[in-house]
PDB file of N, CA and C in Angstrom:
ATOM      1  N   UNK A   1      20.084 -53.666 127.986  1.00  0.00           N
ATOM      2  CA  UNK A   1      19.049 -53.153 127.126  1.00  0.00           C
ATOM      3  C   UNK A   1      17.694 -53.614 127.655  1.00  0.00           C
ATOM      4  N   UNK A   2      17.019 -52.543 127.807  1.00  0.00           N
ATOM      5  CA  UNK A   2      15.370 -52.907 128.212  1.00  0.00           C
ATOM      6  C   UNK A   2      15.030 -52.975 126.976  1.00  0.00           C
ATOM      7  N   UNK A   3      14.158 -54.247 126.694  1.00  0.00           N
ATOM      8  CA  UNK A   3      12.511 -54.384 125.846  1.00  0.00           C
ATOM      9  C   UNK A   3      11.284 -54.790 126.136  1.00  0.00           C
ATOM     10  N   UNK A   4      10.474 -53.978 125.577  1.00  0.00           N
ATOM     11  CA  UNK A   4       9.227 -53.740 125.812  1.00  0.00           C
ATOM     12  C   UNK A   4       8.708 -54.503 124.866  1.00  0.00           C
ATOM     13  N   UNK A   5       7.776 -55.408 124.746  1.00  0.00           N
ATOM     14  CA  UNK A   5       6.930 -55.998 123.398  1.00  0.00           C
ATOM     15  C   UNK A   5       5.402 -55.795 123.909  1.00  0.00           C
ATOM     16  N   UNK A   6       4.466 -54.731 123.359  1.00  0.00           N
ATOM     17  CA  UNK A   6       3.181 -54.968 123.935  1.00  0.00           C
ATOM     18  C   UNK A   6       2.301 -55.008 122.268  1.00  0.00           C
ATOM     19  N   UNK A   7       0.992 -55.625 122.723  1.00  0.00           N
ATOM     20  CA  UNK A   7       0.251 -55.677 121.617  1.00  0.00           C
ATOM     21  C   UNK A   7      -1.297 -54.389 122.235  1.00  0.00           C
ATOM     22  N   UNK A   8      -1.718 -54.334 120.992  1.00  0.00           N
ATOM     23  CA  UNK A   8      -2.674 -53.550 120.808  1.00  0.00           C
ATOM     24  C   UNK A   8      -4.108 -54.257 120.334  1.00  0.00           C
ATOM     25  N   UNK A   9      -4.835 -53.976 120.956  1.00  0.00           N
ATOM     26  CA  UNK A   9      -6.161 -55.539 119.968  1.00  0.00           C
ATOM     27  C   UNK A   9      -5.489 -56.677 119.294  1.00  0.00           C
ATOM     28  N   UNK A  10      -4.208 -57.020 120.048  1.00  0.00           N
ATOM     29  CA  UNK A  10      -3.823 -58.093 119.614  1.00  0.00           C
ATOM     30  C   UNK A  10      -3.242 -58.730 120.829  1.00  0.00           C
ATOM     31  N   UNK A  11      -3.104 -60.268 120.399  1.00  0.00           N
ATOM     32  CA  UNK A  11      -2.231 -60.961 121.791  1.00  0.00           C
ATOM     33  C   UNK A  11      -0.543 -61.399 120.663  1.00  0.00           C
ATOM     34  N   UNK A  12       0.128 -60.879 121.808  1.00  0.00           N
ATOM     35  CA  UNK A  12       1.656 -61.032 121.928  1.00  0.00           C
ATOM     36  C   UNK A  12       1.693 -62.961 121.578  1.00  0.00           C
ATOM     37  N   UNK A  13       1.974 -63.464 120.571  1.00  0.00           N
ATOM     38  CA  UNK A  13       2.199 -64.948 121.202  1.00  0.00           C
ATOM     39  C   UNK A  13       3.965 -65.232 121.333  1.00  0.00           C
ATOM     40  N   UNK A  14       4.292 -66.209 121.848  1.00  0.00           N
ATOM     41  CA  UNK A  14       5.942 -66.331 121.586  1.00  0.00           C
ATOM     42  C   UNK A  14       6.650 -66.549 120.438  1.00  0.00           C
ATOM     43  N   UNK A  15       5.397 -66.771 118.912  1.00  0.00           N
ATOM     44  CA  UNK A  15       6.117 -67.280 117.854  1.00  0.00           C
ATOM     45  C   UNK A  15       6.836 -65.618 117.531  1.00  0.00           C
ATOM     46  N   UNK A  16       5.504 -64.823 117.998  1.00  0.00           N
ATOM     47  CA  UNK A  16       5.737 -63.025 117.684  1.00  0.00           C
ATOM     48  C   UNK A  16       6.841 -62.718 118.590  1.00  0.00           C
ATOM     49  N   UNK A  17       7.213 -63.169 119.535  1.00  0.00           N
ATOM     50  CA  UNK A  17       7.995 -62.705 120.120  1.00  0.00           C
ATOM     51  C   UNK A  17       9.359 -62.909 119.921  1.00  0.00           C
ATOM     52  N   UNK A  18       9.542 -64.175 119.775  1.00  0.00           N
ATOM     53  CA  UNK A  18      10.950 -64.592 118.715  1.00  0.00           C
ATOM     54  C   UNK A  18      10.967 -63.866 117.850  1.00  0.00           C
ATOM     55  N   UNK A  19      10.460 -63.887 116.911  1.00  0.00           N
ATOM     56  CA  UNK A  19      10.303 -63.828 115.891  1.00  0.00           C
ATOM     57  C   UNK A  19      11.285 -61.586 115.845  1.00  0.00           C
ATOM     58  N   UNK A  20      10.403 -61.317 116.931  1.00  0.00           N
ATOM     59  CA  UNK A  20      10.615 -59.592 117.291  1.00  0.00           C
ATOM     60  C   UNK A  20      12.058 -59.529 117.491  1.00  0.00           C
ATOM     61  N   UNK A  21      12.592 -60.708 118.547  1.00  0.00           N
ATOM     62  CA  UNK A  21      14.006 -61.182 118.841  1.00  0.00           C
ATOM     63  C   UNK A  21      14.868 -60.915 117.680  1.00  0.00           C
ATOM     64  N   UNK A  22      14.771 -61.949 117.123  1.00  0.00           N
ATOM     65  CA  UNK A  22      15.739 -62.131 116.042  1.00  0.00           C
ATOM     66  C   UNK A  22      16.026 -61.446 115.157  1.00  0.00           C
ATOM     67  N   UNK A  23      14.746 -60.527 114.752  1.00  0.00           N
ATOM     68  CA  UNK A  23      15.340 -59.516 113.592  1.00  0.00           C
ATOM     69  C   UNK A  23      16.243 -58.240 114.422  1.00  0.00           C
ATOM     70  N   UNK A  24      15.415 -57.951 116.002  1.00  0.00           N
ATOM     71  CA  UNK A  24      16.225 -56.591 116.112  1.00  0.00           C
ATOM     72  C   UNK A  24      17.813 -57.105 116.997  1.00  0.00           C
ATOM     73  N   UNK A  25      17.733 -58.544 117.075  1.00  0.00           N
ATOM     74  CA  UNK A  25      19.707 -58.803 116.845  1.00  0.00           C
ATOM     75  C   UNK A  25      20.583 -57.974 115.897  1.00  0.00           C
ATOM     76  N   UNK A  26      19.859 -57.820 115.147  1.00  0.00           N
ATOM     77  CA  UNK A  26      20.797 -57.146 113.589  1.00  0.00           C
ATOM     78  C   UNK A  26      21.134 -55.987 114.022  1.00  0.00           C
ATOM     79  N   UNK A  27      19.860 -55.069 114.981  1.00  0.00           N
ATOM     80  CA  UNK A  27      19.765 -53.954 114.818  1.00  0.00           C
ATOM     81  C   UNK A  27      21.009 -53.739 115.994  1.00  0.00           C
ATOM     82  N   UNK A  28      20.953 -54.385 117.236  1.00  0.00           N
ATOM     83  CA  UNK A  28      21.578 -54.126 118.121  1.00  0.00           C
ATOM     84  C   UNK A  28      23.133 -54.774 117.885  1.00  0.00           C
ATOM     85  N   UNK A  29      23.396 -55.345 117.158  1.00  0.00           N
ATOM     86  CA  UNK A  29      24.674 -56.020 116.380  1.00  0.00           C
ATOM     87  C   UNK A  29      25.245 -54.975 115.712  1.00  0.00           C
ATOM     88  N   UNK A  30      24.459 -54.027 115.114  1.00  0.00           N
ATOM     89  CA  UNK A  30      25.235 -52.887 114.024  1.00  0.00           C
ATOM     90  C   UNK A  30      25.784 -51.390 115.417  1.00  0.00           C
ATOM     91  N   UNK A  31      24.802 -51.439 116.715  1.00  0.00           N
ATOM     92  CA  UNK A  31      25.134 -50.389 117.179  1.00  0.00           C
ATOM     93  C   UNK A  31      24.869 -51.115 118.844  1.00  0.00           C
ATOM     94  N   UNK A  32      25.797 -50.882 119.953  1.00  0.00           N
ATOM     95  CA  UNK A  32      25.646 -51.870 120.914  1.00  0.00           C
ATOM     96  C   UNK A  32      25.324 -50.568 122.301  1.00  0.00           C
ATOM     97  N   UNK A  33      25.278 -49.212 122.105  1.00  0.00           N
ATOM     98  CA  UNK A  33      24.839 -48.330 122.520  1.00  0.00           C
ATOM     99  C   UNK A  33      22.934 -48.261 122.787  1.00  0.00           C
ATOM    100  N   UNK A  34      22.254 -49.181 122.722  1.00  0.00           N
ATOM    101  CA  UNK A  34      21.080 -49.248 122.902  1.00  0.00           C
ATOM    102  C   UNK A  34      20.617 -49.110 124.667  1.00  0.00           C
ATOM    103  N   UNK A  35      19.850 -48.258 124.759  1.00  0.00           N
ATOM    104  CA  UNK A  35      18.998 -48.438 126.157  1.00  0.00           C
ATOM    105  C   UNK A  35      17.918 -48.912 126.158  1.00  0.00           C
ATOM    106  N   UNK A  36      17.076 -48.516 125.546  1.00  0.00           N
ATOM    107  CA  UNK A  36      15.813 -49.017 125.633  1.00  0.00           C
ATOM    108  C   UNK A  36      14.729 -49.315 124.549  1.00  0.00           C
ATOM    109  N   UNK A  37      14.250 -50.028 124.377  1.00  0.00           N
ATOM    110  CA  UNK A  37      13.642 -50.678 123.149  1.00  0.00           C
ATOM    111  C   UNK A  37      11.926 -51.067 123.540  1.00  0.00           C
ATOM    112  N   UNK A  38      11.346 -50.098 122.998  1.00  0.00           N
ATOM    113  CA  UNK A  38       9.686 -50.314 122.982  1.00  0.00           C
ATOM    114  C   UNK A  38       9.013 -50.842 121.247  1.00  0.00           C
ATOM    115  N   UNK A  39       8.316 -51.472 121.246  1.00  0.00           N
ATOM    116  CA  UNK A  39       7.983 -52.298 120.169  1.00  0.00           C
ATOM    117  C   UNK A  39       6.197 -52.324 120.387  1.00  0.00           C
ATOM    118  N   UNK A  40       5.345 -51.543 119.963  1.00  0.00           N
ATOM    119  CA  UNK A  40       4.285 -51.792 119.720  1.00  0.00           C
ATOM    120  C   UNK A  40       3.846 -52.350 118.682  1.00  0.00           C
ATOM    121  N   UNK A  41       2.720 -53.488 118.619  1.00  0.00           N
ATOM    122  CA  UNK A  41       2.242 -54.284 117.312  1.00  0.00           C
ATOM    123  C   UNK A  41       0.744 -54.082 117.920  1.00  0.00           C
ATOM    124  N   UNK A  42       0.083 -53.796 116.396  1.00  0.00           N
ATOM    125  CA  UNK A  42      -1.210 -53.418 116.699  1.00  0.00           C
ATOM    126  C   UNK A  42      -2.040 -53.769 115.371  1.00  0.00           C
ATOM    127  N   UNK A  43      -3.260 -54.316 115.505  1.00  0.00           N
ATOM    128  CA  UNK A  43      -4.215 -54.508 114.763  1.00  0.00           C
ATOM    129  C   UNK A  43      -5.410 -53.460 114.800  1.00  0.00           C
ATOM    130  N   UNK A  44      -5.267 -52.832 113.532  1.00  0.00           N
ATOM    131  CA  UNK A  44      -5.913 -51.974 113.065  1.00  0.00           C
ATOM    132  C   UNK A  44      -7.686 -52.165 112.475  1.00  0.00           C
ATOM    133  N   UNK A  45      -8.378 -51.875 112.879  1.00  0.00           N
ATOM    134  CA  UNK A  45     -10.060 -52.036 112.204  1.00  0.00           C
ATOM    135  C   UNK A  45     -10.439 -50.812 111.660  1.00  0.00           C
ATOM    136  N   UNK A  46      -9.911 -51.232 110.071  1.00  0.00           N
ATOM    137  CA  UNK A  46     -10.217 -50.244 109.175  1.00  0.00           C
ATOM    138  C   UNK A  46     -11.269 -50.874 107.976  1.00  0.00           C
ATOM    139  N   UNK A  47     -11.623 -49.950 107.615  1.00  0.00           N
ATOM    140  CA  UNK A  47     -12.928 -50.446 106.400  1.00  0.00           C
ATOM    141  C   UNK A  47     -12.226 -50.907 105.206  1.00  0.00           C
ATOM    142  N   UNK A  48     -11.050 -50.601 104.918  1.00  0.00           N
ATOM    143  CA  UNK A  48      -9.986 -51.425 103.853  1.00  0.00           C
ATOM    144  C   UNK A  48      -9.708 -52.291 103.944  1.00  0.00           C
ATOM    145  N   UNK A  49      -9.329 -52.731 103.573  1.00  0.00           N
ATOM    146  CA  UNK A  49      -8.701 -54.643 103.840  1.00  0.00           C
ATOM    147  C   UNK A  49      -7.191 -54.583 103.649  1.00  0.00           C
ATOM    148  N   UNK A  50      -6.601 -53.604 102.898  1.00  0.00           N
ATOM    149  CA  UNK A  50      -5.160 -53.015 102.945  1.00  0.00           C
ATOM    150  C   UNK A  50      -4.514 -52.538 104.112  1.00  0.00           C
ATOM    151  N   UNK A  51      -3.691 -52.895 104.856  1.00  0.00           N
ATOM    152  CA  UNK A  51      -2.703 -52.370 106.109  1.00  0.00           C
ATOM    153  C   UNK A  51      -3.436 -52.326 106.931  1.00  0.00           C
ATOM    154  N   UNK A  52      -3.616 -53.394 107.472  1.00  0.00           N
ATOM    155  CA  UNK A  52      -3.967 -53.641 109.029  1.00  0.00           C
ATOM    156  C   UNK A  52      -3.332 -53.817 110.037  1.00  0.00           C
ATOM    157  N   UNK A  53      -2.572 -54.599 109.632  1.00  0.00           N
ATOM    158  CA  UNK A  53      -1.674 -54.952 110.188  1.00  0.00           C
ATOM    159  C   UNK A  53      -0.195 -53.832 111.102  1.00  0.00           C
ATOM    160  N   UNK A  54      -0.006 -53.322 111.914  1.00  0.00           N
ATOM    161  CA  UNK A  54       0.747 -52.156 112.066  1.00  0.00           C
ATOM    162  C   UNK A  54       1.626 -52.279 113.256  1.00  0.00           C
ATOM    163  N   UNK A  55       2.665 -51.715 112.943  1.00  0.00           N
ATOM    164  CA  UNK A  55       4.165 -52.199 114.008  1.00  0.00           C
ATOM    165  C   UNK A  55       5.013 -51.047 113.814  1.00  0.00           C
ATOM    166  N   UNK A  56       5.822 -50.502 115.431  1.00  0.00           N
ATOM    167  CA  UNK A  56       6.137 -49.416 115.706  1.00  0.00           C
ATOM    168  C   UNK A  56       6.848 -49.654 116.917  1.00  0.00           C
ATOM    169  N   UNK A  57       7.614 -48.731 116.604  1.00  0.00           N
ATOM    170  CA  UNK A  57       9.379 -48.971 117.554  1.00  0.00           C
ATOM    171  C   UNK A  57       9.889 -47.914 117.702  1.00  0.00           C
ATOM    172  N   UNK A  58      10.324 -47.406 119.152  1.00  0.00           N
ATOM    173  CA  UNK A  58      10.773 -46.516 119.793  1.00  0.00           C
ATOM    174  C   UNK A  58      12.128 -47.183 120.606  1.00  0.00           C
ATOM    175  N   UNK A  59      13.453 -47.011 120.205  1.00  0.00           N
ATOM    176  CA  UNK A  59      14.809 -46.985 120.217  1.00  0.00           C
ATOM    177  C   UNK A  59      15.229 -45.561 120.911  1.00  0.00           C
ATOM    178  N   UNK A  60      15.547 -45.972 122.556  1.00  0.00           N
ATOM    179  CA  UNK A  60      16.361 -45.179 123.028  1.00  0.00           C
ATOM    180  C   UNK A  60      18.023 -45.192 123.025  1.00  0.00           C
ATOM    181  N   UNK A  61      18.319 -44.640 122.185  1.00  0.00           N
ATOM    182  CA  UNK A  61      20.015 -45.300 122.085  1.00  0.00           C
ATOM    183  C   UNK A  61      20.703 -43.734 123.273  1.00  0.00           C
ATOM    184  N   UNK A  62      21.954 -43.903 123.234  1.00  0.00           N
ATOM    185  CA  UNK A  62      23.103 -42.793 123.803  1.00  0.00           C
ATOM    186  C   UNK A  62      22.915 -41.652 122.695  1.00  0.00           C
ATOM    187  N   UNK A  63      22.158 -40.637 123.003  1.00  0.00           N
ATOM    188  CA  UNK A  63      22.122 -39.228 122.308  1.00  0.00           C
ATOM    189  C   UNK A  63      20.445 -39.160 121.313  1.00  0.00           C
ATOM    190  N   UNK A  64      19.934 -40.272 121.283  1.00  0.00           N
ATOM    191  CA  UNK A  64      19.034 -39.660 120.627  1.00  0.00           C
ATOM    192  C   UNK A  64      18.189 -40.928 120.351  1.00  0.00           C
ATOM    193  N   UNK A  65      16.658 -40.465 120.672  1.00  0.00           N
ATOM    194  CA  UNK A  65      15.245 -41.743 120.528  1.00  0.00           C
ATOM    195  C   UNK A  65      15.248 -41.357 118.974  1.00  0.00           C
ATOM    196  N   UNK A  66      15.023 -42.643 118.733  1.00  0.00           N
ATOM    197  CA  UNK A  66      14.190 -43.254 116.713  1.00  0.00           C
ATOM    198  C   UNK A  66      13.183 -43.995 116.965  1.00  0.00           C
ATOM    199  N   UNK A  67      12.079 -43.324 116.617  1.00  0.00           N
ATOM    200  CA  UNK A  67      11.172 -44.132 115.722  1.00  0.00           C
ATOM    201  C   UNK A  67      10.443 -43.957 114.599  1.00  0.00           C
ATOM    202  N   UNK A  68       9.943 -46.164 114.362  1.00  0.00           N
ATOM    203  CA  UNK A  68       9.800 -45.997 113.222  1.00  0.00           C
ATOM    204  C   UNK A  68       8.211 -46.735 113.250  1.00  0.00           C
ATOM    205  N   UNK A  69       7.750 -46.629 112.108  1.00  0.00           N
ATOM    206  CA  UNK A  69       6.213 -47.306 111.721  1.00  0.00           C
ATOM    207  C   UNK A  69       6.321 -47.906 110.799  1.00  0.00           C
ATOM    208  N   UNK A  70       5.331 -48.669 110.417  1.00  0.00           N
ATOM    209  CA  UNK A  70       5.111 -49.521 109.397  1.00  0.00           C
ATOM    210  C   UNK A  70       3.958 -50.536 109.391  1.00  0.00           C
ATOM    211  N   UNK A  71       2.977 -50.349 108.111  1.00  0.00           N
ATOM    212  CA  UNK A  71       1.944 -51.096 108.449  1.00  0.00           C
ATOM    213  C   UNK A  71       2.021 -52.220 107.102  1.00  0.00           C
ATOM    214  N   UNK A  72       1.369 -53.041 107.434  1.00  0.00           N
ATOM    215  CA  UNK A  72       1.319 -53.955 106.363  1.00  0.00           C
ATOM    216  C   UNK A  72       0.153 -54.744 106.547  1.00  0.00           C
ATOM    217  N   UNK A  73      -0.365 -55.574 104.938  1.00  0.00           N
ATOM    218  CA  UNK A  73      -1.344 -56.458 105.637  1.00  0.00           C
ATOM    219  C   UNK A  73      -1.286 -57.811 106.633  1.00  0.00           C
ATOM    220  N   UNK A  74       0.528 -58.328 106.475  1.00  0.00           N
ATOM    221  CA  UNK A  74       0.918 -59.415 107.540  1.00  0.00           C
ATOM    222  C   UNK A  74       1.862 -58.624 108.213  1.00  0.00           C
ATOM    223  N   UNK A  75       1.630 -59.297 109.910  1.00  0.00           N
ATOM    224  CA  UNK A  75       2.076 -58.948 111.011  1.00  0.00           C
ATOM    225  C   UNK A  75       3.291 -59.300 110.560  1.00  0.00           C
ATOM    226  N   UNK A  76       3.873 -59.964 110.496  1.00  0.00           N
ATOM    227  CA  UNK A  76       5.518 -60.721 109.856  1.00  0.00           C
ATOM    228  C   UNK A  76       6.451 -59.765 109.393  1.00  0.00           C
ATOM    229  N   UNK A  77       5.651 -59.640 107.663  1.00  0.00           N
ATOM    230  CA  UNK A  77       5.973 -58.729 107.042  1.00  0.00           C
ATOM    231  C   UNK A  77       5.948 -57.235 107.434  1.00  0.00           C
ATOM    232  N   UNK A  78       5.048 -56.348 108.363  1.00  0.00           N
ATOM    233  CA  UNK A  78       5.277 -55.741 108.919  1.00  0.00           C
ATOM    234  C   UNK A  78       6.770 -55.150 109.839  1.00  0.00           C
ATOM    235  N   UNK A  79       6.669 -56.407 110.389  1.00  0.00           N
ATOM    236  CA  UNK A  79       7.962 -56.617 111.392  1.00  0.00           C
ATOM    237  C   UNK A  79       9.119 -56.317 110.522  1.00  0.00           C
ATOM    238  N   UNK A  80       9.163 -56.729 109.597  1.00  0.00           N
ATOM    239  CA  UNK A  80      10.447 -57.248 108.693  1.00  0.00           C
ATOM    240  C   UNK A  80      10.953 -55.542 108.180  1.00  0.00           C
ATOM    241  N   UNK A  81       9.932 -55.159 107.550  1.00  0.00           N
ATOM    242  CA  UNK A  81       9.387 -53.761 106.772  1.00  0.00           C
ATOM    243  C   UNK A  81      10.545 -52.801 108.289  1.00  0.00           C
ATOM    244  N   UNK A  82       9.754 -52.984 109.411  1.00  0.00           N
ATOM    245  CA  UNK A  82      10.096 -52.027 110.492  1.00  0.00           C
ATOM    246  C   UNK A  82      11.759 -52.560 110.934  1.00  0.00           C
ATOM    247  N   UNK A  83      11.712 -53.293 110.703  1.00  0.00           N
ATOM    248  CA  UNK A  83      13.338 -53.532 111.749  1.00  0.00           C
ATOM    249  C   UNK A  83      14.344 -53.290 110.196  1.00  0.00           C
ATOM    250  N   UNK A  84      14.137 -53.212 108.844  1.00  0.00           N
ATOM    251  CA  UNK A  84      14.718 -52.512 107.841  1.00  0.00           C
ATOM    252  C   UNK A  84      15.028 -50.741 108.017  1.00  0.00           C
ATOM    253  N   UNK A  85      13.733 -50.685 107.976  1.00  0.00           N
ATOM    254  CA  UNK A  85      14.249 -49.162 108.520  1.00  0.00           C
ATOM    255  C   UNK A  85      14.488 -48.726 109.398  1.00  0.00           C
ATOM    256  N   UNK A  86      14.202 -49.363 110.830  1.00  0.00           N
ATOM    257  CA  UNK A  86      15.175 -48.855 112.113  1.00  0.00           C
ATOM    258  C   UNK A  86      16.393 -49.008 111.756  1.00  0.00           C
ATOM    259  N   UNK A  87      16.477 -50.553 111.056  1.00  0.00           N
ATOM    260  CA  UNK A  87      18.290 -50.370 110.939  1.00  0.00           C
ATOM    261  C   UNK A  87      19.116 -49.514 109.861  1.00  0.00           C
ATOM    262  N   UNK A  88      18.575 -49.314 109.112  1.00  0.00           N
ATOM    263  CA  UNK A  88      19.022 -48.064 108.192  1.00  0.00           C
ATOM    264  C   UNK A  88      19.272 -46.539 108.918  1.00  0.00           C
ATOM    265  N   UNK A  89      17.894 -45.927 109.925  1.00  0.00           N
ATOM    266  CA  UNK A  89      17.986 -45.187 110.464  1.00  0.00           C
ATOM    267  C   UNK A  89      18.925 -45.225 112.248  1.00  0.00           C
ATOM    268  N   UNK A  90      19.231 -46.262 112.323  1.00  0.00           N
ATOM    269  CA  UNK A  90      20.434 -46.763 113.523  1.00  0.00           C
ATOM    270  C   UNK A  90      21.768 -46.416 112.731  1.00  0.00           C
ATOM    271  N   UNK A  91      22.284 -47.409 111.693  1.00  0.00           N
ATOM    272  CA  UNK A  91      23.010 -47.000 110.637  1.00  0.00           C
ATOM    273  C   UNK A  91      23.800 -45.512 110.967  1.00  0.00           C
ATOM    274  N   UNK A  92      22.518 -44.534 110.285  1.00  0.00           N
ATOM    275  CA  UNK A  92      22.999 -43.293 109.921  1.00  0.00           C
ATOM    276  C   UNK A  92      22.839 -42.329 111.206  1.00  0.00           C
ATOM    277  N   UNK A  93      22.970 -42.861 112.128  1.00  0.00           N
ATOM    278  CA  UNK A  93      23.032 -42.469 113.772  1.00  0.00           C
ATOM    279  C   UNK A  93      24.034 -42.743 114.037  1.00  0.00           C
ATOM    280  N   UNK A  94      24.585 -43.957 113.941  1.00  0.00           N
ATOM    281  CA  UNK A  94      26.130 -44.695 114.464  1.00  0.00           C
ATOM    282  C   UNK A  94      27.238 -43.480 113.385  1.00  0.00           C
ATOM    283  N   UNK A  95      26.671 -43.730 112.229  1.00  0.00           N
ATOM    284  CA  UNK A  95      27.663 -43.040 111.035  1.00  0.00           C
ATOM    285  C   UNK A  95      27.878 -41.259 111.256  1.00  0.00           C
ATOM    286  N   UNK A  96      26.828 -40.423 112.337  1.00  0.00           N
ATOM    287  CA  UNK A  96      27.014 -39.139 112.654  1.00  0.00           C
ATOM    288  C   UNK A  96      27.860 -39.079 113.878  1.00  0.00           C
ATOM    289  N   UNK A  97      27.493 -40.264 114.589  1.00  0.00           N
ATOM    290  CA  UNK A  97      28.653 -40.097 115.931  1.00  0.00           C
ATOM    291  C   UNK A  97      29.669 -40.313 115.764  1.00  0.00           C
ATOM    292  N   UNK A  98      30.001 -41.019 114.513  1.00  0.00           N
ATOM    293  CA  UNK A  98      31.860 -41.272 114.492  1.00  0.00           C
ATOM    294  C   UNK A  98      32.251 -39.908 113.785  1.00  0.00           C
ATOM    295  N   UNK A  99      33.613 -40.044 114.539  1.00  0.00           N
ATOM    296  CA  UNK A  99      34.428 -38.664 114.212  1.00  0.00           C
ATOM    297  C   UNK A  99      35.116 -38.814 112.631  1.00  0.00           C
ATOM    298  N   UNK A 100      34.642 -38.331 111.921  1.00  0.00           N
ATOM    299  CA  UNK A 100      35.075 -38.547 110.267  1.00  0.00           C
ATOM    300  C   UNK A 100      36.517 -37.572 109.840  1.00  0.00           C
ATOM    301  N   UNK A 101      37.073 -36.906 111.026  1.00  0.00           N
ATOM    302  CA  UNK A 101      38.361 -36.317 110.690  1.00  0.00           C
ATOM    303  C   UNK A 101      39.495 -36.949 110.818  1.00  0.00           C
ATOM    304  N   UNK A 102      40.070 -36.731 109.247  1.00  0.00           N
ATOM    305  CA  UNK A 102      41.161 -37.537 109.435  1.00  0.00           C
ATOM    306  C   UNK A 102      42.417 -36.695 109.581  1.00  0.00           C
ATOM    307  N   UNK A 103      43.887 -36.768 109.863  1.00  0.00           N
ATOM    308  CA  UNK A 103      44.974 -36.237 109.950  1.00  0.00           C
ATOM    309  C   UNK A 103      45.146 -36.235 108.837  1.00  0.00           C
ATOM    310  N   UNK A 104      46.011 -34.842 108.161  1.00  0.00           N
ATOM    311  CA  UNK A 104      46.595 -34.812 106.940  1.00  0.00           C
ATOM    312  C   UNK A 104      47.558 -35.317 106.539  1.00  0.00           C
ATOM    313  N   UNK A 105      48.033 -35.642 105.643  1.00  0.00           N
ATOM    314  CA  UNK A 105      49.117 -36.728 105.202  1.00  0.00           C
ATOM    315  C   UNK A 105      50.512 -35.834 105.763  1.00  0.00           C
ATOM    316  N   UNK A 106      50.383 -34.316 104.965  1.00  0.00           N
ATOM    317  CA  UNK A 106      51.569 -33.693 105.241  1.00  0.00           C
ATOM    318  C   UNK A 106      51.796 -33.358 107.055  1.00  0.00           C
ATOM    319  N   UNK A 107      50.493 -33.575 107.726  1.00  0.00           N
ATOM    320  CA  UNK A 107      50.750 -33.217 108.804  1.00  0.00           C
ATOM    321  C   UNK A 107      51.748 -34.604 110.029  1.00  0.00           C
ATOM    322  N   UNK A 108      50.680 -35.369 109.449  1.00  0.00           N
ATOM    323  CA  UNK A 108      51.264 -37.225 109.431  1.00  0.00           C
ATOM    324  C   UNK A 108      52.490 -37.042 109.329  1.00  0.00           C
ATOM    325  N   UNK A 109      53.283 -36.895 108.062  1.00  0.00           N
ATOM    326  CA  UNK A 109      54.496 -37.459 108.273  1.00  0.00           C
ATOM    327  C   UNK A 109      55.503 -36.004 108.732  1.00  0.00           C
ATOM    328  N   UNK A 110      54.539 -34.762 109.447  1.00  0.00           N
ATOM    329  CA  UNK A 110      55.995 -33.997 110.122  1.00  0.00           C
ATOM    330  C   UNK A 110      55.657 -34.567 111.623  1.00  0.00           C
ATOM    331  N   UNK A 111      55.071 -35.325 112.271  1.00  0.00           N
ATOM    332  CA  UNK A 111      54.865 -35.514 113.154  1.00  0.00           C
ATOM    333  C   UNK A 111      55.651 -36.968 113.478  1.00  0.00           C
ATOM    334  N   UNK A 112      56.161 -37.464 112.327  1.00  0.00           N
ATOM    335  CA  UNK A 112      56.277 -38.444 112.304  1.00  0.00           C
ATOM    336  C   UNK A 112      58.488 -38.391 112.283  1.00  0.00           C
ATOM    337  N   UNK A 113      58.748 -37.224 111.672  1.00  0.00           N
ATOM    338  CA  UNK A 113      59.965 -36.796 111.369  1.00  0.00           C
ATOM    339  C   UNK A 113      60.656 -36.277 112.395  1.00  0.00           C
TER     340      UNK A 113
END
């Protein structure tokens, strides 16, 4: 698996970078088909003082790129916010590629006779 961690008007430090680590373990723990993993974190200069903070992830898995956004006013919480819904939306990626047909019972046991 390639990852990418870049910042935007911001500097990358290693607490951010662990920190990026550890949550998307989960993500790559639920689905082990991952190629490539881009992670932008970016500080926003807006006239609000609400969601500045902003983080965004591009997941190349086997059959199909996800991404997701999420802004918040802490970088942290941001993070946290984004690797929730990648993994929800990984989730229901893993859950379309499995084959959900099952054999019929009556077919089961003439095959079985």
């Amino acid at each position: 698996m390639n990852l990418t961690i870049s910042g935007h008007h911001l500097e990358i430090t290693t607490s951010m970078r662990e920190y990026v680590l550890t949550k998307l373990d989960r993500v790559t723990r639920h689905f082990d088909q991952v190629v490539d993993v881009t992670v932008l974190l970016s500080f926003e200069k807006l006239k609000e003082k609400e969601r500045r903070q902003k983080a965004e992830v591009t997941l190349h898995a086997k059959g199909k790129d996800i991404f997701v956004e999420t802004s918040h006013e802490d970088m942290y919480a941001a993070i946290d916010n984004l690797m929730d819904k990648l993994d929800r939306q990984v989730c229901r990626h893993k859950d379309k590629l499995q084959n959900h047909h099952h054999v019929a019972a009556k077919r089961l046991d003439a095959t079985l006779a």
